[in-house]
C-alpha atoms as a PDB file:
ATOM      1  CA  UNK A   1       0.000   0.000   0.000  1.00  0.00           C
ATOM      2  CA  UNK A   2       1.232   3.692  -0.930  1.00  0.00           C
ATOM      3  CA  UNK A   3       0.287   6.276   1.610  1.00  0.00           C
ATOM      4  CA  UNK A   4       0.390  10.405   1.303  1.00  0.00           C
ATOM      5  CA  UNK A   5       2.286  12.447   3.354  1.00  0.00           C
ATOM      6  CA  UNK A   6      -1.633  13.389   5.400  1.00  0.00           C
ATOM      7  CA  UNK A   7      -2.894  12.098   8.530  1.00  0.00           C
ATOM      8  CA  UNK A   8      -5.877  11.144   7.017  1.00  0.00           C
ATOM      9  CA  UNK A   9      -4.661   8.175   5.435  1.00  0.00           C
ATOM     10  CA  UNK A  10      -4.008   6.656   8.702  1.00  0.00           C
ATOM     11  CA  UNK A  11      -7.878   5.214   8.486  1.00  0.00           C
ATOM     12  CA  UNK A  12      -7.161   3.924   4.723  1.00  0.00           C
ATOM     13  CA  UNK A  13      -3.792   2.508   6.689  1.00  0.00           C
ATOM     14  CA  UNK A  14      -6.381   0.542   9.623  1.00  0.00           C
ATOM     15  CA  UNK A  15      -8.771  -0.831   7.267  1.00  0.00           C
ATOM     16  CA  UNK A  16      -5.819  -1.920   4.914  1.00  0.00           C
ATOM     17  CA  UNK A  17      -4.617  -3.715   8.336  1.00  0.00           C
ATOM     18  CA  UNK A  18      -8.256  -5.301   9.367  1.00  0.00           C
ATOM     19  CA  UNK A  19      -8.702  -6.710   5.625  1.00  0.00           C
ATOM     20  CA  UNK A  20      -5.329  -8.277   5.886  1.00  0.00           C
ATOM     21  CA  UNK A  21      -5.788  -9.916   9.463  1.00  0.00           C
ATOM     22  CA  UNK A  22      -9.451 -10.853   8.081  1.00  0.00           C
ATOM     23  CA  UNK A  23      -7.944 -12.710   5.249  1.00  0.00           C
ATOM     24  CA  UNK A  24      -5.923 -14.337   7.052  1.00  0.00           C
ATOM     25  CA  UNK A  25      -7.454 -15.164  10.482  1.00  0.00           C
ATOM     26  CA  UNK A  26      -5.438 -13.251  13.015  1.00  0.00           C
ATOM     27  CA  UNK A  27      -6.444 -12.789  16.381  1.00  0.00           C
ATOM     28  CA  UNK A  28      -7.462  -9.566  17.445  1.00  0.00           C
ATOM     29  CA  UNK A  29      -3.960  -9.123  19.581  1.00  0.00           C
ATOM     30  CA  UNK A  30      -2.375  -8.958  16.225  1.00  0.00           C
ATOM     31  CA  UNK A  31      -4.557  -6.581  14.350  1.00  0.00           C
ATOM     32  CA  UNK A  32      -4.173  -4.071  17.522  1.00  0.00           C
ATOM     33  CA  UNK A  33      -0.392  -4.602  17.321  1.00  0.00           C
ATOM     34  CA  UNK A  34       0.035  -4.042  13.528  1.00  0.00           C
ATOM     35  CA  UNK A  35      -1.918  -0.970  13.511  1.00  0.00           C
ATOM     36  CA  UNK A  36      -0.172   0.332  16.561  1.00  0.00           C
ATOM     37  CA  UNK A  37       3.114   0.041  14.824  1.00  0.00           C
ATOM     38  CA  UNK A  38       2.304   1.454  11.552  1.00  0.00           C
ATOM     39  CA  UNK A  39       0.083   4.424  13.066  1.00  0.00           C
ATOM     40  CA  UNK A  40       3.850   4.993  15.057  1.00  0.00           C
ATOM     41  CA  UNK A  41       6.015   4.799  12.331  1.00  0.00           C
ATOM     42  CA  UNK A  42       3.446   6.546   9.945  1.00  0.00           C
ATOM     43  CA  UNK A  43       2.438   9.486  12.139  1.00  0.00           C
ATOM     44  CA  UNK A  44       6.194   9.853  13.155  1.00  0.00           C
ATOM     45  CA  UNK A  45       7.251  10.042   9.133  1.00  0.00           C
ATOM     46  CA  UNK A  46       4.311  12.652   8.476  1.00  0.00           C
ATOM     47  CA  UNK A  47       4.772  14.956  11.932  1.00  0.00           C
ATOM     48  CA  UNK A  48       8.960  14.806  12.458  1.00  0.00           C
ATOM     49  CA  UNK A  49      10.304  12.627   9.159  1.00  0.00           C
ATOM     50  CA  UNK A  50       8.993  15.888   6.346  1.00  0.00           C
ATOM     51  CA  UNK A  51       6.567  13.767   4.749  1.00  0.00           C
ATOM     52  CA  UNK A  52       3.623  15.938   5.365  1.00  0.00           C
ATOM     53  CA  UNK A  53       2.271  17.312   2.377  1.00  0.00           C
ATOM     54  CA  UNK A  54       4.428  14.606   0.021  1.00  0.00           C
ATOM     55  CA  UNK A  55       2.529  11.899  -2.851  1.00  0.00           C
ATOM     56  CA  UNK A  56       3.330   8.871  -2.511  1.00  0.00           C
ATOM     57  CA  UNK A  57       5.549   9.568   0.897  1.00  0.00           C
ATOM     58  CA  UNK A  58       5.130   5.898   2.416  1.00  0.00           C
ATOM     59  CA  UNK A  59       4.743   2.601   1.609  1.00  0.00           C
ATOM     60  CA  UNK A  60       3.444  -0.724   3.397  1.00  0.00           C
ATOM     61  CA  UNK A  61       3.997  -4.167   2.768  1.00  0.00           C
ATOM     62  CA  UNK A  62       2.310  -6.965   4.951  1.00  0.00           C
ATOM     63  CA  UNK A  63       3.393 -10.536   4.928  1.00  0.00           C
ATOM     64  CA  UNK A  64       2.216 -13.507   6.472  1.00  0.00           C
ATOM     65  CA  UNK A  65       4.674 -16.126   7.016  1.00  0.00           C
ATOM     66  CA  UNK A  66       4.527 -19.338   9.022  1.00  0.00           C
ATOM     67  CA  UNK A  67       5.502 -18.061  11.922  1.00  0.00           C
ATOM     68  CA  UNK A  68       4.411 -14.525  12.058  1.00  0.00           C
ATOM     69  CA  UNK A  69       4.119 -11.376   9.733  1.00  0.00           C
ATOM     70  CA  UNK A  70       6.637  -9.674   8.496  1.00  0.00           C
ATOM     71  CA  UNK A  71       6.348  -5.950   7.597  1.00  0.00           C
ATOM     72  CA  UNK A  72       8.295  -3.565   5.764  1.00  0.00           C
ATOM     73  CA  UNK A  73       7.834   0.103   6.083  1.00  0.00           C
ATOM     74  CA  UNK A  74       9.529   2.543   4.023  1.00  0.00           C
ATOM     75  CA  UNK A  75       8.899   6.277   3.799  1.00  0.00           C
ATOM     76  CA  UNK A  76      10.620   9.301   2.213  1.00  0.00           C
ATOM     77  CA  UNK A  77      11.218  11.254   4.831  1.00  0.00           C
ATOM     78  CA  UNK A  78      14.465  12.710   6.572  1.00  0.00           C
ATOM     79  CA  UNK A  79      17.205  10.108   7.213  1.00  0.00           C
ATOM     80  CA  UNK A  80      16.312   8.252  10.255  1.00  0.00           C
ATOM     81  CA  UNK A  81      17.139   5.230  12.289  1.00  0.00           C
ATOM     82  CA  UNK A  82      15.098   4.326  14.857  1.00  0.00           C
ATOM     83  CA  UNK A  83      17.467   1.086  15.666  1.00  0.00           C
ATOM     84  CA  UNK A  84      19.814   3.532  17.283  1.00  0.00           C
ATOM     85  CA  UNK A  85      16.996   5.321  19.635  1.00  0.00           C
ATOM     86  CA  UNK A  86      18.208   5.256  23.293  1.00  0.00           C
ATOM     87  CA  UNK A  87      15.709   2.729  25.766  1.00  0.00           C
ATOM     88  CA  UNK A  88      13.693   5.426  27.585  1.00  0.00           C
ATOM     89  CA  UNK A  89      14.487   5.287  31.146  1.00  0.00           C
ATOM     90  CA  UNK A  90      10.478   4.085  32.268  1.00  0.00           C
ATOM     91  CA  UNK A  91      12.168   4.470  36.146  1.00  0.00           C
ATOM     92  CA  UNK A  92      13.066   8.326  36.186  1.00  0.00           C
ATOM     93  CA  UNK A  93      10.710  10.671  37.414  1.00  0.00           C
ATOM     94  CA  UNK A  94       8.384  12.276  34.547  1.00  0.00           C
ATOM     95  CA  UNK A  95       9.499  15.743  34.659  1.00  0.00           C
ATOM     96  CA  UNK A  96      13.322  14.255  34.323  1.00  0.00           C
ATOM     97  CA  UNK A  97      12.314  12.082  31.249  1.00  0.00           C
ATOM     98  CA  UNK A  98      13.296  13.219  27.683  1.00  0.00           C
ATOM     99  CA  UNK A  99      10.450  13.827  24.973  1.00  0.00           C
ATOM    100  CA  UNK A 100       9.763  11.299  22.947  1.00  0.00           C
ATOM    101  CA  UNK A 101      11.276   7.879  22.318  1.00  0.00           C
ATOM    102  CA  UNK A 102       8.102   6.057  23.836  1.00  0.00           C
ATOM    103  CA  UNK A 103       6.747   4.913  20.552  1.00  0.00           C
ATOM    104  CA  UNK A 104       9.741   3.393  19.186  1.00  0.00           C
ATOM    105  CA  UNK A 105      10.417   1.806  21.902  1.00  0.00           C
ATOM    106  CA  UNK A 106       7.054  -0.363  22.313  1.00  0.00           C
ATOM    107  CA  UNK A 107       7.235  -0.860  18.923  1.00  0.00           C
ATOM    108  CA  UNK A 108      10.549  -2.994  19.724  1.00  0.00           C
ATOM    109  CA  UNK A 109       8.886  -4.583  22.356  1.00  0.00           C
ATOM    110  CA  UNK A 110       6.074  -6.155  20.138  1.00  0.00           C
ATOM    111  CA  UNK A 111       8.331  -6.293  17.365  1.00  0.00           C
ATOM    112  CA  UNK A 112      11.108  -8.778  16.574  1.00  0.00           C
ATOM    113  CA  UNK A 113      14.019  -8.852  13.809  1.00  0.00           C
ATOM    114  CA  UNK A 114      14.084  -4.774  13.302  1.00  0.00           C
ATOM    115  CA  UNK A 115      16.213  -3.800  10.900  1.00  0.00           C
ATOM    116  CA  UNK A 116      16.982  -0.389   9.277  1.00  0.00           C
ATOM    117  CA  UNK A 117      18.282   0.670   5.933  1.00  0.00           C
ATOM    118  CA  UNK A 118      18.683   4.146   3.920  1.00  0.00           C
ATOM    119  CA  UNK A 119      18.447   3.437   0.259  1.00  0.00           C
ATOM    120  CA  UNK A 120      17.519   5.706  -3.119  1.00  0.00           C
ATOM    121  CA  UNK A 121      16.341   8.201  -0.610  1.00  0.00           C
ATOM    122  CA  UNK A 122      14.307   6.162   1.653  1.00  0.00           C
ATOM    123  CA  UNK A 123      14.180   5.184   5.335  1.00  0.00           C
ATOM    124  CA  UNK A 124      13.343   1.315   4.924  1.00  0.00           C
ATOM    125  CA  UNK A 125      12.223  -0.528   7.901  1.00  0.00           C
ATOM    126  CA  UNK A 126      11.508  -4.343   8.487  1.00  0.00           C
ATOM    127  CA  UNK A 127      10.431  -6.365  10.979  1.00  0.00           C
ATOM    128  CA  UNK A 128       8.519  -9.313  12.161  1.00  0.00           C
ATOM    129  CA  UNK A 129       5.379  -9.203  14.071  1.00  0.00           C
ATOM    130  CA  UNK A 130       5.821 -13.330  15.429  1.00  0.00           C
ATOM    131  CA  UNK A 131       2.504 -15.015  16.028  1.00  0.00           C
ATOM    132  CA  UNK A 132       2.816 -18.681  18.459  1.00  0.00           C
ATOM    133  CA  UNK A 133       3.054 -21.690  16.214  1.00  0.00           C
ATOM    134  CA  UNK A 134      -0.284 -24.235  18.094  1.00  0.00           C
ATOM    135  CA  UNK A 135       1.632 -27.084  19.402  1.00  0.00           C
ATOM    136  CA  UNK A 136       5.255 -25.396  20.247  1.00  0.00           C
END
């Protein structure tokens, strides 16, 4: 799927998600997850990345594999790596916490096998969203 650089595609970008979990059977868990990610990642590329505004600024890819989903997410936005994002400290008091960072970071917690790469101009993500095997 081929997003704008507008917020408004984010509900284009859910039902995208639902008709893919739909077609495939996922549990609601996963749907939530899925759409939490790529609302993160989106929102981030269109607020903070310079995509607002841009055609054709990101792009979506959904796979289901045996053991899980794997997504790539690739915008055009500002060169950014999200791999090398410092772990908020969750333990410091509020007013001592830096801005930000929050997102990212419970994106790697649902997320496994993140990988970042800048090519032709584009932040490319990938990752695996793993889904339990029944019997393992």
């Amino acid at each position: 799927m081929v997003l704008n650089g507008n917020l408004r595609e984010l509900a284009r970008l859910t039902a995208e998600i639902e008709q893919f979990c739909g077609l495939h059977g996922l549990a609601e868990d996963v749907e939530f997850d899925l759409v939490l990610v790529l609302e993160e990642l989106f929102v981030n590329s269109v607020r903070h990345g310079g995509c607002e505004g841009v055609e054709d600024a990101a792009e979506v890819r959904l796979t289901m594999l045996a053991d899980g989903i794997a997504l790539e997410y690739a915008d055009r936005g500002t060169p950014f790596d999200p791999t090398k994002t410092p772990v908020p400290d969750a333990t410091a008091p509020v007013e001592e916490r830096l801005a930000g960072g929050l997102g990212i970071h419970l994106m790697r917690q649902i997320m496994r096998d993140f990988e970042y790469h800048r090519l032709d101009g584009w932040n490319r993500i990938r990752m695996r969203r793993p889904i339990p095997v029944e019997g393992t």
